[in-house]
PDB file of N, CA and C in Angstrom:
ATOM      1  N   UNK A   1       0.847  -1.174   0.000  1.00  0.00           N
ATOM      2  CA  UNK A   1       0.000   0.000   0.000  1.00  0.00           C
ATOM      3  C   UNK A   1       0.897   1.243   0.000  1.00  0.00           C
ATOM      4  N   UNK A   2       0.695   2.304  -0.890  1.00  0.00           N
ATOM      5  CA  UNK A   2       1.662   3.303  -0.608  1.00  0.00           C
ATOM      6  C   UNK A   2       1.692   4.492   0.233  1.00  0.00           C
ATOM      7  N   UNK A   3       2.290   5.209   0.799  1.00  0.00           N
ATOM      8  CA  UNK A   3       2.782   5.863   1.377  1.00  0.00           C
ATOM      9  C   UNK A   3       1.940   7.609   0.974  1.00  0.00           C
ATOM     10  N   UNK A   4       1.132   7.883   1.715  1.00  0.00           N
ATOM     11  CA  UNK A   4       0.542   9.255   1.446  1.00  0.00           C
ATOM     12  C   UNK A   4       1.111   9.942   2.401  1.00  0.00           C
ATOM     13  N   UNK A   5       1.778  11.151   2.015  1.00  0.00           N
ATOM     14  CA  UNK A   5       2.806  12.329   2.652  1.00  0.00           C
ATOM     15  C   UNK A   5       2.312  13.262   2.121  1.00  0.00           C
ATOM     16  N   UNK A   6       2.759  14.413   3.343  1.00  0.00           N
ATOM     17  CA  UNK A   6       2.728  15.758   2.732  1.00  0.00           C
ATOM     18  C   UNK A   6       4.134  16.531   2.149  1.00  0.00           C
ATOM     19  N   UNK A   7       4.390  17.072   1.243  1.00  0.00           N
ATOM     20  CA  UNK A   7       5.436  18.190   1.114  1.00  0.00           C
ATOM     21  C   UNK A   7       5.552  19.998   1.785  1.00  0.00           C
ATOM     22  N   UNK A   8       5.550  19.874   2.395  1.00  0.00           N
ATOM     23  CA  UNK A   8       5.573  21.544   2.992  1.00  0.00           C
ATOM     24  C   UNK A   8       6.328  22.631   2.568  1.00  0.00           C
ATOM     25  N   UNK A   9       6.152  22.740   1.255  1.00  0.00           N
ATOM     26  CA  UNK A   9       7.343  23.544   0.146  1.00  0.00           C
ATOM     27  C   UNK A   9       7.172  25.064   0.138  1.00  0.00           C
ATOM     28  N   UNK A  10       8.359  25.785  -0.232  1.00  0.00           N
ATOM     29  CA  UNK A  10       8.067  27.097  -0.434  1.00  0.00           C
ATOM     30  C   UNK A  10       7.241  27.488  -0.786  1.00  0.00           C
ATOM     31  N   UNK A  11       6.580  26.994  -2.140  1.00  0.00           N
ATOM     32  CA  UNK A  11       5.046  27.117  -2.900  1.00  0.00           C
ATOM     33  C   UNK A  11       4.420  26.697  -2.083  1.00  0.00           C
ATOM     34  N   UNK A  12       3.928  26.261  -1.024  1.00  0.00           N
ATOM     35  CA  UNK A  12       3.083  25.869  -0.682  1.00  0.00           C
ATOM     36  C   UNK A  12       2.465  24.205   0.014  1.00  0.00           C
ATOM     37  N   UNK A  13       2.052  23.613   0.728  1.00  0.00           N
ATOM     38  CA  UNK A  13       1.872  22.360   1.157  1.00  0.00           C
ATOM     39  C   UNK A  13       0.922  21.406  -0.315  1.00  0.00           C
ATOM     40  N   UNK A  14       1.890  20.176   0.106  1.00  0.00           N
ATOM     41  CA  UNK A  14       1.294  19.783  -1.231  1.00  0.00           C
ATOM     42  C   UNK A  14       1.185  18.089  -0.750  1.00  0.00           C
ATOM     43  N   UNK A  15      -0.034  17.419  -1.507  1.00  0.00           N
ATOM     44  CA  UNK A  15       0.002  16.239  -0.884  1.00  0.00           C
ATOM     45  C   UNK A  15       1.122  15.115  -1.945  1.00  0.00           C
ATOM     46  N   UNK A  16       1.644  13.741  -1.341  1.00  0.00           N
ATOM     47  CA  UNK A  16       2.324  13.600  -2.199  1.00  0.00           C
ATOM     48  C   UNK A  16       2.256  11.654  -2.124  1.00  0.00           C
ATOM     49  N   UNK A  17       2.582  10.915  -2.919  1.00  0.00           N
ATOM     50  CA  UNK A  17       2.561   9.285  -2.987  1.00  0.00           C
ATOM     51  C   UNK A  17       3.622   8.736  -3.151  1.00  0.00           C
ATOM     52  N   UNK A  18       3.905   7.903  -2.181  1.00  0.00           N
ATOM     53  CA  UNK A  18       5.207   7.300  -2.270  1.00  0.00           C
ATOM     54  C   UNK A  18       5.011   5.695  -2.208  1.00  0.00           C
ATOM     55  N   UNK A  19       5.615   4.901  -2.943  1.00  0.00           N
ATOM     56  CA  UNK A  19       5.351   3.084  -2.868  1.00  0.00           C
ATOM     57  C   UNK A  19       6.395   3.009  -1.936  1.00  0.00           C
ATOM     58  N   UNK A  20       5.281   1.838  -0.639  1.00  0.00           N
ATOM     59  CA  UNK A  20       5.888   1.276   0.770  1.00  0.00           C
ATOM     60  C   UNK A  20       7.064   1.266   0.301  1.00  0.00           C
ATOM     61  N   UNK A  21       7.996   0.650  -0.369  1.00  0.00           N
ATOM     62  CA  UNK A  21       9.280   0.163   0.048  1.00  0.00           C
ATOM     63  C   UNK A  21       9.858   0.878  -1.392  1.00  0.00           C
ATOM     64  N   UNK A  22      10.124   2.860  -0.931  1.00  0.00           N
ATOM     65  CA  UNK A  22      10.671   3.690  -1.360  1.00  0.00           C
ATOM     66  C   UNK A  22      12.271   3.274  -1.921  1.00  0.00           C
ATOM     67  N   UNK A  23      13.330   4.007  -2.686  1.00  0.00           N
ATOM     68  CA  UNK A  23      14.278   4.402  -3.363  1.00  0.00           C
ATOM     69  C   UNK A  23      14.952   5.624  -3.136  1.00  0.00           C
ATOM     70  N   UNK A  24      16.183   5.874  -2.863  1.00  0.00           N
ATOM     71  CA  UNK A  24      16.301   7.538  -3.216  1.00  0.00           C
ATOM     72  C   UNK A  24      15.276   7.786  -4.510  1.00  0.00           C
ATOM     73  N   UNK A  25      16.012   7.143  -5.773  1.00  0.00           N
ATOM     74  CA  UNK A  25      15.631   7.659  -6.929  1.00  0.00           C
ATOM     75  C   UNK A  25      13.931   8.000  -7.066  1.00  0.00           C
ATOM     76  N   UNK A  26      13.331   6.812  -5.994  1.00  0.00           N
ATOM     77  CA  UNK A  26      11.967   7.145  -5.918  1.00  0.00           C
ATOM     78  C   UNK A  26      11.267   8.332  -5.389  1.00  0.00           C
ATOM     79  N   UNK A  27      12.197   8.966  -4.347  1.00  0.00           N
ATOM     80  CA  UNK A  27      12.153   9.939  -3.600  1.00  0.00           C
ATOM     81  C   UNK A  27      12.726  11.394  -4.491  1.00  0.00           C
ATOM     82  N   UNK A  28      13.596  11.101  -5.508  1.00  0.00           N
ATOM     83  CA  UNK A  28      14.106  12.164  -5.892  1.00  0.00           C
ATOM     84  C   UNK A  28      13.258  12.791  -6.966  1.00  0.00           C
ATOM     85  N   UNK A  29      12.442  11.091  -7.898  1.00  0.00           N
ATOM     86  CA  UNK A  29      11.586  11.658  -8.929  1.00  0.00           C
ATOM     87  C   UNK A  29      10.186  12.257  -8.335  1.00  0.00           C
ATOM     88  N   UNK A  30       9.793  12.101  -7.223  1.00  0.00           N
ATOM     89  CA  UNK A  30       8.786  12.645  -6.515  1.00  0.00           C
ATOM     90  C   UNK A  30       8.632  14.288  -6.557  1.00  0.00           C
ATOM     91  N   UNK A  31       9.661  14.120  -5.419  1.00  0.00           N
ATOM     92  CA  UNK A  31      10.734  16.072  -5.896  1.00  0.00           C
ATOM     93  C   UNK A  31      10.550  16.422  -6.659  1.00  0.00           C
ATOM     94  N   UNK A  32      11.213  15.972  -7.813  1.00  0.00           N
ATOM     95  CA  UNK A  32      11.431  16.622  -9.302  1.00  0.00           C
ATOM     96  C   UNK A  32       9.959  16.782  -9.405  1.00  0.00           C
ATOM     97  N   UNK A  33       9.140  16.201  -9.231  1.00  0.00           N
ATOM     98  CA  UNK A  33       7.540  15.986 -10.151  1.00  0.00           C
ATOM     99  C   UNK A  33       6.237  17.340  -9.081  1.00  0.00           C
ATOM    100  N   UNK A  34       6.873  17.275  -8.024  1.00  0.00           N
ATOM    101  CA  UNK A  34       5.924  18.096  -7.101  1.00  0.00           C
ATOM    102  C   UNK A  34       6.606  19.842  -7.170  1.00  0.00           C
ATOM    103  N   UNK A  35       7.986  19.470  -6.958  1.00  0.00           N
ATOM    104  CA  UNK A  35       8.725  20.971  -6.514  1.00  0.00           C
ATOM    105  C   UNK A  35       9.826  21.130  -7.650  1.00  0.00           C
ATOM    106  N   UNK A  36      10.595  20.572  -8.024  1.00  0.00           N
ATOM    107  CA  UNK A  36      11.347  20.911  -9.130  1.00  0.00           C
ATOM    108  C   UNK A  36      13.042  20.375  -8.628  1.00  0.00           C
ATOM    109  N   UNK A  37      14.144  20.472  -9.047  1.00  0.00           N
ATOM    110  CA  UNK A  37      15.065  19.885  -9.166  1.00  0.00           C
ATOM    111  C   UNK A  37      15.503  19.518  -7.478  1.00  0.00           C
ATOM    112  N   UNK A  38      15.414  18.467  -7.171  1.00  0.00           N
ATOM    113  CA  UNK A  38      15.886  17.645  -5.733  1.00  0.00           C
ATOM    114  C   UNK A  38      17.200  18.448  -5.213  1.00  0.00           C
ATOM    115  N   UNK A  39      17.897  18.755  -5.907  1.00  0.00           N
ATOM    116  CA  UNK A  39      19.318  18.953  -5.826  1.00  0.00           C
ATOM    117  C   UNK A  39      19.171  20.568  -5.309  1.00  0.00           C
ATOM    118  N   UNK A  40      18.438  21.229  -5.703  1.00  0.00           N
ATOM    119  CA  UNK A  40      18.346  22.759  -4.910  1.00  0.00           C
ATOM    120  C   UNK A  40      17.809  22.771  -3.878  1.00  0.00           C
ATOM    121  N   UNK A  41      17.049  21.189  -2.692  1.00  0.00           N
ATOM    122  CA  UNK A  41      16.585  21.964  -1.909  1.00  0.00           C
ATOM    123  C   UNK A  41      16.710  21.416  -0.465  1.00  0.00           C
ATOM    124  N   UNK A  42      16.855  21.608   0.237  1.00  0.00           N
ATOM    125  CA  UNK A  42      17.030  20.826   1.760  1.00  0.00           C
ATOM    126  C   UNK A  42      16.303  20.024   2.429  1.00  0.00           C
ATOM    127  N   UNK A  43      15.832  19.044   2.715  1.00  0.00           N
ATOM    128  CA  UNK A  43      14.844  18.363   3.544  1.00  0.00           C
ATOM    129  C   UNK A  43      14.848  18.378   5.207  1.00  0.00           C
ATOM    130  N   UNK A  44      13.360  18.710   5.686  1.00  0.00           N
ATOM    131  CA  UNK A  44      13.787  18.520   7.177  1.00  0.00           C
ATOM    132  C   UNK A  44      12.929  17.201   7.834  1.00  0.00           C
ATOM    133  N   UNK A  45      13.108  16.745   8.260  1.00  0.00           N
ATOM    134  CA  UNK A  45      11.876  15.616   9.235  1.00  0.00           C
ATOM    135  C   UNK A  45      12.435  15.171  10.746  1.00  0.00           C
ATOM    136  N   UNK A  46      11.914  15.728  11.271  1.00  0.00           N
ATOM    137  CA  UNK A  46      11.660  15.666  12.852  1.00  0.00           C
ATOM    138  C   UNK A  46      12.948  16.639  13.129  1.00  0.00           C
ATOM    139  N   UNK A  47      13.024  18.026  12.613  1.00  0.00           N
ATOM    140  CA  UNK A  47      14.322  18.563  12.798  1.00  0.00           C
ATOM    141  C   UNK A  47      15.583  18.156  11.758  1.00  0.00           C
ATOM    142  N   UNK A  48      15.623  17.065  11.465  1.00  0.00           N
ATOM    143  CA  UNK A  48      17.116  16.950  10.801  1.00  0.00           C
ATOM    144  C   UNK A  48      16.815  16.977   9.526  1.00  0.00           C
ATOM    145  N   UNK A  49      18.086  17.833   9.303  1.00  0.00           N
ATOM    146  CA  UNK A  49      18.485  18.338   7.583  1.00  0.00           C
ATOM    147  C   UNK A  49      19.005  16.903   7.184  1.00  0.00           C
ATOM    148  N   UNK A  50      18.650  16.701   5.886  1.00  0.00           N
ATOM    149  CA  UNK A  50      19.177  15.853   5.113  1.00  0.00           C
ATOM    150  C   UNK A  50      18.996  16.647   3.277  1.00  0.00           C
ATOM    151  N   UNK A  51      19.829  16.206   2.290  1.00  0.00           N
ATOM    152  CA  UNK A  51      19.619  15.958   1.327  1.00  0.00           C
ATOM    153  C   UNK A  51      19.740  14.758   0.373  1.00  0.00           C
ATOM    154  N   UNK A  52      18.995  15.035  -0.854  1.00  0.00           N
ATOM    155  CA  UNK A  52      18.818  13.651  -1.243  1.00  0.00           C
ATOM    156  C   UNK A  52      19.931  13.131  -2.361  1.00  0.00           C
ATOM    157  N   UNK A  53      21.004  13.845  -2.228  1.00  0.00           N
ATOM    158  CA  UNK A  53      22.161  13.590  -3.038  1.00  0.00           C
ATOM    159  C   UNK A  53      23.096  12.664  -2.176  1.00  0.00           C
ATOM    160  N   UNK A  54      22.592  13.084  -0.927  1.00  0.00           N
ATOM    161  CA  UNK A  54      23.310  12.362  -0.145  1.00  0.00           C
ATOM    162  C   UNK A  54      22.666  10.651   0.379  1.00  0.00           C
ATOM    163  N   UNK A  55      22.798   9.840  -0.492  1.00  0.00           N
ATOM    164  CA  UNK A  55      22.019   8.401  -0.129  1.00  0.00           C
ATOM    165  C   UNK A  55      22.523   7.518   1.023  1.00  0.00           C
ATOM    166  N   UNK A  56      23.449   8.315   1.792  1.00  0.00           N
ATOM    167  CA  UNK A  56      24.065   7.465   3.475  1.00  0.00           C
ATOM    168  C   UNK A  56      22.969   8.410   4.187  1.00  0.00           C
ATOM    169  N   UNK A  57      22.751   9.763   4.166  1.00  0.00           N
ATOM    170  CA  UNK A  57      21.854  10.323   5.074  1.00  0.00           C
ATOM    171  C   UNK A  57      20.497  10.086   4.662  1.00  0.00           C
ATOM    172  N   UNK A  58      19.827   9.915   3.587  1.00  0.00           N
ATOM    173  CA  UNK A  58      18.666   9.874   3.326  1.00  0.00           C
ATOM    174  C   UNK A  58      18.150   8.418   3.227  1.00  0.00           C
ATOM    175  N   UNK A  59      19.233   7.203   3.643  1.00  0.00           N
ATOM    176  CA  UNK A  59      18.515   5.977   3.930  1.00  0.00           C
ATOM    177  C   UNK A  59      18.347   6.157   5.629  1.00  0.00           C
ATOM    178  N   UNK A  60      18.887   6.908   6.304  1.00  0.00           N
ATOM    179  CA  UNK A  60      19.220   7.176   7.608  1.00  0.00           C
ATOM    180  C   UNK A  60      17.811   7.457   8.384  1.00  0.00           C
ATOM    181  N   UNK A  61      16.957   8.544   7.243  1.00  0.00           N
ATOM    182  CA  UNK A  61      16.098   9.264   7.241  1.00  0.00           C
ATOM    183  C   UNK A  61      14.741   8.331   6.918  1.00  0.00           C
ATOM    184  N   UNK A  62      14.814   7.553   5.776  1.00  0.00           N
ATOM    185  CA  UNK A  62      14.178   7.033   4.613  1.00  0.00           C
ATOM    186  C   UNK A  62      12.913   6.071   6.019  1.00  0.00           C
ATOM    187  N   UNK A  63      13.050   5.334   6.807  1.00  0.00           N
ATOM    188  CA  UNK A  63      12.731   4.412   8.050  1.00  0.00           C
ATOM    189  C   UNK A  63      11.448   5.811   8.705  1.00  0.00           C
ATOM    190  N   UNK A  64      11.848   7.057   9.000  1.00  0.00           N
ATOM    191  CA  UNK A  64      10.869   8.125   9.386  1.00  0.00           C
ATOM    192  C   UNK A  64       9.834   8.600   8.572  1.00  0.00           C
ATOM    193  N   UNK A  65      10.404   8.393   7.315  1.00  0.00           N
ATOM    194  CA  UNK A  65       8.968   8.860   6.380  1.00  0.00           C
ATOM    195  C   UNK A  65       7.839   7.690   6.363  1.00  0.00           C
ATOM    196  N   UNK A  66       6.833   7.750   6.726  1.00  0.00           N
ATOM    197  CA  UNK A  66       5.472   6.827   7.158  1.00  0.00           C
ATOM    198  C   UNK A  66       4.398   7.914   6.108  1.00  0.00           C
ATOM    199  N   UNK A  67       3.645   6.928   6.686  1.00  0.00           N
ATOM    200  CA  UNK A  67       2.045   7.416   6.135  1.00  0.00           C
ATOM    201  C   UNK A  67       1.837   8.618   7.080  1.00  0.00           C
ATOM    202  N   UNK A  68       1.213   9.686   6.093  1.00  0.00           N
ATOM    203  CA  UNK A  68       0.729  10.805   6.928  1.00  0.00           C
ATOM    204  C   UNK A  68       1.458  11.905   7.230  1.00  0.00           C
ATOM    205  N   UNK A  69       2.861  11.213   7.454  1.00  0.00           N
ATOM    206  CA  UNK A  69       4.047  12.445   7.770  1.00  0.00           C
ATOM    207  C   UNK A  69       3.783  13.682   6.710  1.00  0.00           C
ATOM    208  N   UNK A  70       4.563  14.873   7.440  1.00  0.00           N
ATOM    209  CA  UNK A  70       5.003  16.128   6.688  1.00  0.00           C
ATOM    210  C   UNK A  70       6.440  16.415   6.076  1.00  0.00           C
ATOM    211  N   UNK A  71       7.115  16.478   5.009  1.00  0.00           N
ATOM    212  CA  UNK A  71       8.675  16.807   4.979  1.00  0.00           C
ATOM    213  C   UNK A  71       8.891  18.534   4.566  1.00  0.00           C
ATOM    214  N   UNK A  72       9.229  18.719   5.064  1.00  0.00           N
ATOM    215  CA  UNK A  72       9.525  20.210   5.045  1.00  0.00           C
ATOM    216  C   UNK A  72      10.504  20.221   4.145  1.00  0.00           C
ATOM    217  N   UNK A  73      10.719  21.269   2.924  1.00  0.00           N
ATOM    218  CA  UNK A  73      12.116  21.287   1.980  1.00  0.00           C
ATOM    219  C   UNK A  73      11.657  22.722   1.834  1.00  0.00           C
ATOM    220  N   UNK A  74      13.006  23.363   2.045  1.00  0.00           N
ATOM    221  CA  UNK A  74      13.280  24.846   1.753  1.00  0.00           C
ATOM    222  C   UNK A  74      14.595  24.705   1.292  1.00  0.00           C
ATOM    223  N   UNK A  75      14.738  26.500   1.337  1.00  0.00           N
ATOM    224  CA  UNK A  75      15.859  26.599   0.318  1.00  0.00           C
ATOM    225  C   UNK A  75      17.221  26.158   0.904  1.00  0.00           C
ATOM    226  N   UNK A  76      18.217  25.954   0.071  1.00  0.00           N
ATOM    227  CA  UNK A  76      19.168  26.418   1.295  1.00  0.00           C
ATOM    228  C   UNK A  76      19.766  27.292   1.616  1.00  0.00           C
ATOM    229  N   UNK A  77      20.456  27.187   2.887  1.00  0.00           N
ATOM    230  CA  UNK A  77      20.757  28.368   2.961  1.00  0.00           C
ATOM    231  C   UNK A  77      21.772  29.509   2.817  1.00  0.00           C
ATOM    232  N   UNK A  78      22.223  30.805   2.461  1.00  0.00           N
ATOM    233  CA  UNK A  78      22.941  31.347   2.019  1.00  0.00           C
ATOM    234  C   UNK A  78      24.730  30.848   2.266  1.00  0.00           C
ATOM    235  N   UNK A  79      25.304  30.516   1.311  1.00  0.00           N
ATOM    236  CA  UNK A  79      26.569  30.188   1.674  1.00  0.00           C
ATOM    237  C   UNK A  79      28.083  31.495   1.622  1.00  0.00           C
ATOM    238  N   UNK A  80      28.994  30.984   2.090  1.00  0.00           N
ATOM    239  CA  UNK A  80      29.990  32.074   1.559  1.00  0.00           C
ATOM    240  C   UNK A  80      30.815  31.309   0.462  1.00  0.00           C
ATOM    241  N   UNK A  81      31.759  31.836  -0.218  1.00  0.00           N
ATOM    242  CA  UNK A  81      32.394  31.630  -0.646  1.00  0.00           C
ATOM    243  C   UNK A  81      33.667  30.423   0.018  1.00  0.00           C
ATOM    244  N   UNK A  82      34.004  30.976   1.528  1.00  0.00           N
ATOM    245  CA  UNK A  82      34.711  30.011   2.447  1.00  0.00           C
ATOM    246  C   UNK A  82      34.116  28.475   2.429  1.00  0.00           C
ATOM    247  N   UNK A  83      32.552  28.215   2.205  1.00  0.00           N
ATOM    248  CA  UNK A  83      31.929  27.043   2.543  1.00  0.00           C
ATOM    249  C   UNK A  83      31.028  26.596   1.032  1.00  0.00           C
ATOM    250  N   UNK A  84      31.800  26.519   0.033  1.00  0.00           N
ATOM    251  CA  UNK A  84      31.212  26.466  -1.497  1.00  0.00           C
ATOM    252  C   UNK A  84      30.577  24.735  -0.744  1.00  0.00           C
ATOM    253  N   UNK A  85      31.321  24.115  -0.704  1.00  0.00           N
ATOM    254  CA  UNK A  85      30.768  23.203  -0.535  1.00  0.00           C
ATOM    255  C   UNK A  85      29.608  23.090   0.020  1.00  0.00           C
ATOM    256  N   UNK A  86      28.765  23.252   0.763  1.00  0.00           N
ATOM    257  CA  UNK A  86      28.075  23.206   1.923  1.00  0.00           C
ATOM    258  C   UNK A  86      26.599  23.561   0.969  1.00  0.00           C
ATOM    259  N   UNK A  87      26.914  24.020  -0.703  1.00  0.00           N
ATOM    260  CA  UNK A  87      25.163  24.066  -1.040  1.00  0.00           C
ATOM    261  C   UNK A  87      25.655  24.484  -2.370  1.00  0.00           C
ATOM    262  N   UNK A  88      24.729  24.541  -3.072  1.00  0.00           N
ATOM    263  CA  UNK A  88      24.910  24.859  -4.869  1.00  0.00           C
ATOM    264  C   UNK A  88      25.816  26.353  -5.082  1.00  0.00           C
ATOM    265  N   UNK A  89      26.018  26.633  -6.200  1.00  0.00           N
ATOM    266  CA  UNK A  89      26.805  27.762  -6.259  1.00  0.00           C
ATOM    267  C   UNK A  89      26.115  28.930  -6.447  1.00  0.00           C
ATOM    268  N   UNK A  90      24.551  28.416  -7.060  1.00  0.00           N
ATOM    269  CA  UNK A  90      23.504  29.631  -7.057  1.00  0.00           C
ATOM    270  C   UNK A  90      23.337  30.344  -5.658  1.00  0.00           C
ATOM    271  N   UNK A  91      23.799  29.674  -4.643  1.00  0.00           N
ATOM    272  CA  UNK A  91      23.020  30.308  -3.054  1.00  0.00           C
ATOM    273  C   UNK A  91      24.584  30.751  -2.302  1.00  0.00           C
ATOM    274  N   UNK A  92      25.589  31.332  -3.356  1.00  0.00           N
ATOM    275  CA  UNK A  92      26.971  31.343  -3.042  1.00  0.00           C
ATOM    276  C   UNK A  92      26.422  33.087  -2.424  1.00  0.00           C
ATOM    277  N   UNK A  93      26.994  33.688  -1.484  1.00  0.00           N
ATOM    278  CA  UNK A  93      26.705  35.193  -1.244  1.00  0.00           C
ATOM    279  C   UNK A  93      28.298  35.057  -1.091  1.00  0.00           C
ATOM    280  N   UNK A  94      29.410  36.428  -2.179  1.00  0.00           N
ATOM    281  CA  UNK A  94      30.132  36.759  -2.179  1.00  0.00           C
ATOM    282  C   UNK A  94      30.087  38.083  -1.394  1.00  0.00           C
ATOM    283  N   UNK A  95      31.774  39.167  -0.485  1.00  0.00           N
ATOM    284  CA  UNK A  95      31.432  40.197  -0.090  1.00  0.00           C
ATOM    285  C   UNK A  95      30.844  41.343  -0.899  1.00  0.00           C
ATOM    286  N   UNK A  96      29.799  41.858  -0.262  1.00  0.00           N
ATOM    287  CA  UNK A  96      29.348  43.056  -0.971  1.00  0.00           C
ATOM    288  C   UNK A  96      27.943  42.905  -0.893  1.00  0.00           C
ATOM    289  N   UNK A  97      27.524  43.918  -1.800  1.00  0.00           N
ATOM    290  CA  UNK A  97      25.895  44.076  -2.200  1.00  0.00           C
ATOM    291  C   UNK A  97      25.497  42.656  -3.071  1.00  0.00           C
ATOM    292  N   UNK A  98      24.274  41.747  -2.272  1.00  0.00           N
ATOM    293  CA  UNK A  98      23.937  40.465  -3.027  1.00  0.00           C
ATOM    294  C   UNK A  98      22.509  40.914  -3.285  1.00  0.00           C
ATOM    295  N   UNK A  99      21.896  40.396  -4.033  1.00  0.00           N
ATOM    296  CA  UNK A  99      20.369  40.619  -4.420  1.00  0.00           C
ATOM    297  C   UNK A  99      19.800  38.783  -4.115  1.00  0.00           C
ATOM    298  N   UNK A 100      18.704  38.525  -3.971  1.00  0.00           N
ATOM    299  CA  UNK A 100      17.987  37.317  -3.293  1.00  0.00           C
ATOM    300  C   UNK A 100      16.747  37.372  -4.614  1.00  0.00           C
ATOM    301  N   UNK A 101      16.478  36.465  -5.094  1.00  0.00           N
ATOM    302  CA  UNK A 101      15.902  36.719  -6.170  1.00  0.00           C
ATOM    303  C   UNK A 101      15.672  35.061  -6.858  1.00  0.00           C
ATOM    304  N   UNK A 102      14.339  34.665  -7.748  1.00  0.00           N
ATOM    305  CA  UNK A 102      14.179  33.417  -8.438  1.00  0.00           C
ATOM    306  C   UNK A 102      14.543  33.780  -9.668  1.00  0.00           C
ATOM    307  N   UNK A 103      15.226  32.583  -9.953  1.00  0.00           N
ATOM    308  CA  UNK A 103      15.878  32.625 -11.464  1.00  0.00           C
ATOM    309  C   UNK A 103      14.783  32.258 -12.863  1.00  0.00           C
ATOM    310  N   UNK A 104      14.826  32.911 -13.819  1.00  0.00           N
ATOM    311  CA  UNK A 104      13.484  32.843 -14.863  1.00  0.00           C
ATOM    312  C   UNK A 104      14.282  32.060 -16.170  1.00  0.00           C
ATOM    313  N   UNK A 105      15.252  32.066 -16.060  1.00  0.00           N
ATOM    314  CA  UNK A 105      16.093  31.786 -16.958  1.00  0.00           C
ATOM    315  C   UNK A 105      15.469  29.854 -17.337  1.00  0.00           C
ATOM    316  N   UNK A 106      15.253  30.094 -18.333  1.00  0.00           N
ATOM    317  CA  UNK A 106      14.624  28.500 -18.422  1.00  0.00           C
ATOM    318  C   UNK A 106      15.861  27.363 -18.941  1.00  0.00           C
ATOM    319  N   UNK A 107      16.807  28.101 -19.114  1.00  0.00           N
ATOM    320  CA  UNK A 107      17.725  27.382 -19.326  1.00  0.00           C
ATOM    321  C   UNK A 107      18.893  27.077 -18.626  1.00  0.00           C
ATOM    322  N   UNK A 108      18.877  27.703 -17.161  1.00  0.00           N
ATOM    323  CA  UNK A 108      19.873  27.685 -16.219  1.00  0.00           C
ATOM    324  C   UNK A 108      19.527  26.339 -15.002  1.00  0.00           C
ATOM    325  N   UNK A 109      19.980  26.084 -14.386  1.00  0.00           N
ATOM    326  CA  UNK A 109      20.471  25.043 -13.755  1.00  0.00           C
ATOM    327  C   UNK A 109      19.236  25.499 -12.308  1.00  0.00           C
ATOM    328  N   UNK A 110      19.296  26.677 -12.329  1.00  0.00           N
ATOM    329  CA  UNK A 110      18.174  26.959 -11.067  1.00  0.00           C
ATOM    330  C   UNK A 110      17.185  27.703 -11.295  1.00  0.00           C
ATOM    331  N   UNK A 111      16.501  27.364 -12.519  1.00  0.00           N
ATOM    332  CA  UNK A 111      15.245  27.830 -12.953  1.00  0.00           C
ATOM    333  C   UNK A 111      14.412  27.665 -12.744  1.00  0.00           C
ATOM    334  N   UNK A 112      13.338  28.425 -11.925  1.00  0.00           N
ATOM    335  CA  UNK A 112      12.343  28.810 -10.955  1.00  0.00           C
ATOM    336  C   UNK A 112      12.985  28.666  -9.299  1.00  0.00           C
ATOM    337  N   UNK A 113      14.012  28.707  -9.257  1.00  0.00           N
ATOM    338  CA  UNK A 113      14.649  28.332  -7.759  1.00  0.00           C
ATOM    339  C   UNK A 113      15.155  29.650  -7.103  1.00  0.00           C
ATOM    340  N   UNK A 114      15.017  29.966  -5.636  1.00  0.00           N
ATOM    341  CA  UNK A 114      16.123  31.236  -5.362  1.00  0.00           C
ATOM    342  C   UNK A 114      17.325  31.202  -5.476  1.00  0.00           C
ATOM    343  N   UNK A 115      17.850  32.217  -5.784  1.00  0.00           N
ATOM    344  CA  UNK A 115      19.355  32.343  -5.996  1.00  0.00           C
ATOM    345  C   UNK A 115      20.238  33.634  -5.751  1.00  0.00           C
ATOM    346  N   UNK A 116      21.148  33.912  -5.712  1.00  0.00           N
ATOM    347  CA  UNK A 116      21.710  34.723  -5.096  1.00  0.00           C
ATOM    348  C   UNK A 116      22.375  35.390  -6.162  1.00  0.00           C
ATOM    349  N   UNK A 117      22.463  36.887  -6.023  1.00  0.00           N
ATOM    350  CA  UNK A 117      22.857  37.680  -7.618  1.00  0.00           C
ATOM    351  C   UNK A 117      23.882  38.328  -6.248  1.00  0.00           C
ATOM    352  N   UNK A 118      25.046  37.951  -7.151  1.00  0.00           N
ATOM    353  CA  UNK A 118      26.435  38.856  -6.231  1.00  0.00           C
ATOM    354  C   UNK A 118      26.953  39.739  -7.578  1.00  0.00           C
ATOM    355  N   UNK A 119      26.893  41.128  -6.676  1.00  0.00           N
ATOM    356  CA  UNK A 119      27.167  42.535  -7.727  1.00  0.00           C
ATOM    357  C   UNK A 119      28.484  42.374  -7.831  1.00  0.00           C
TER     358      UNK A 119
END
């Protein structure tokens, strides 16, 4: 029987279906299909951050998602330059004046996603 969840997304709460005995990949095409590219966005459940690129933390996780649950995914969050690693390069804030802003660009890598415009 599968798995009815909620998504609690920037856009908005959204209901969502998952088959009992889930996948990352099952989990990632979900994402992709409700909110848009997996890879821009953070997951929370019961407090802990996970993402789904990461498949040691998100089988860790994978045991908490049940019937009924909520997963919270927002953006992430602003990085520096010191911590590139730590999130995509769109959410990079270099020193100076940054602008916070969704990308329209239909051909960029974070299109419809927030992103960070460093002047």
């Amino acid at each position: 029987m599968p798995l009815g969840i909620y998504l609690d997304t920037p856009q908005g709460r959204k209901p969502a279906t998952l088959p009992t005995h889930f996948s990352l990949r099952d989990f990632q095409s979900l994402i992709g299909k409700k909110v848009g590219n997996p890879e821009h966005y953070n997951y929370s459940l019961g407090g802990v951050i996970f993402r789904t690129w990461n498949e040691e933390a998100f089988n860790r996780q994978r045991s908490a998602i049940r019937d009924g649950v909520t997963l919270i995914i927002q953006y992430p969050p602003i990085i520096s330059e010191k911590s590139s690693e730590d999130g995509p390069a769109w959410r990079q804030a270099s020193v100076g004046l940054c602008l916070d802003g969704v990308c329209l660009n239909a051909k960029c890598k974070a299109f419809e996603n927030k992103v960070i415009m460093n002047q």
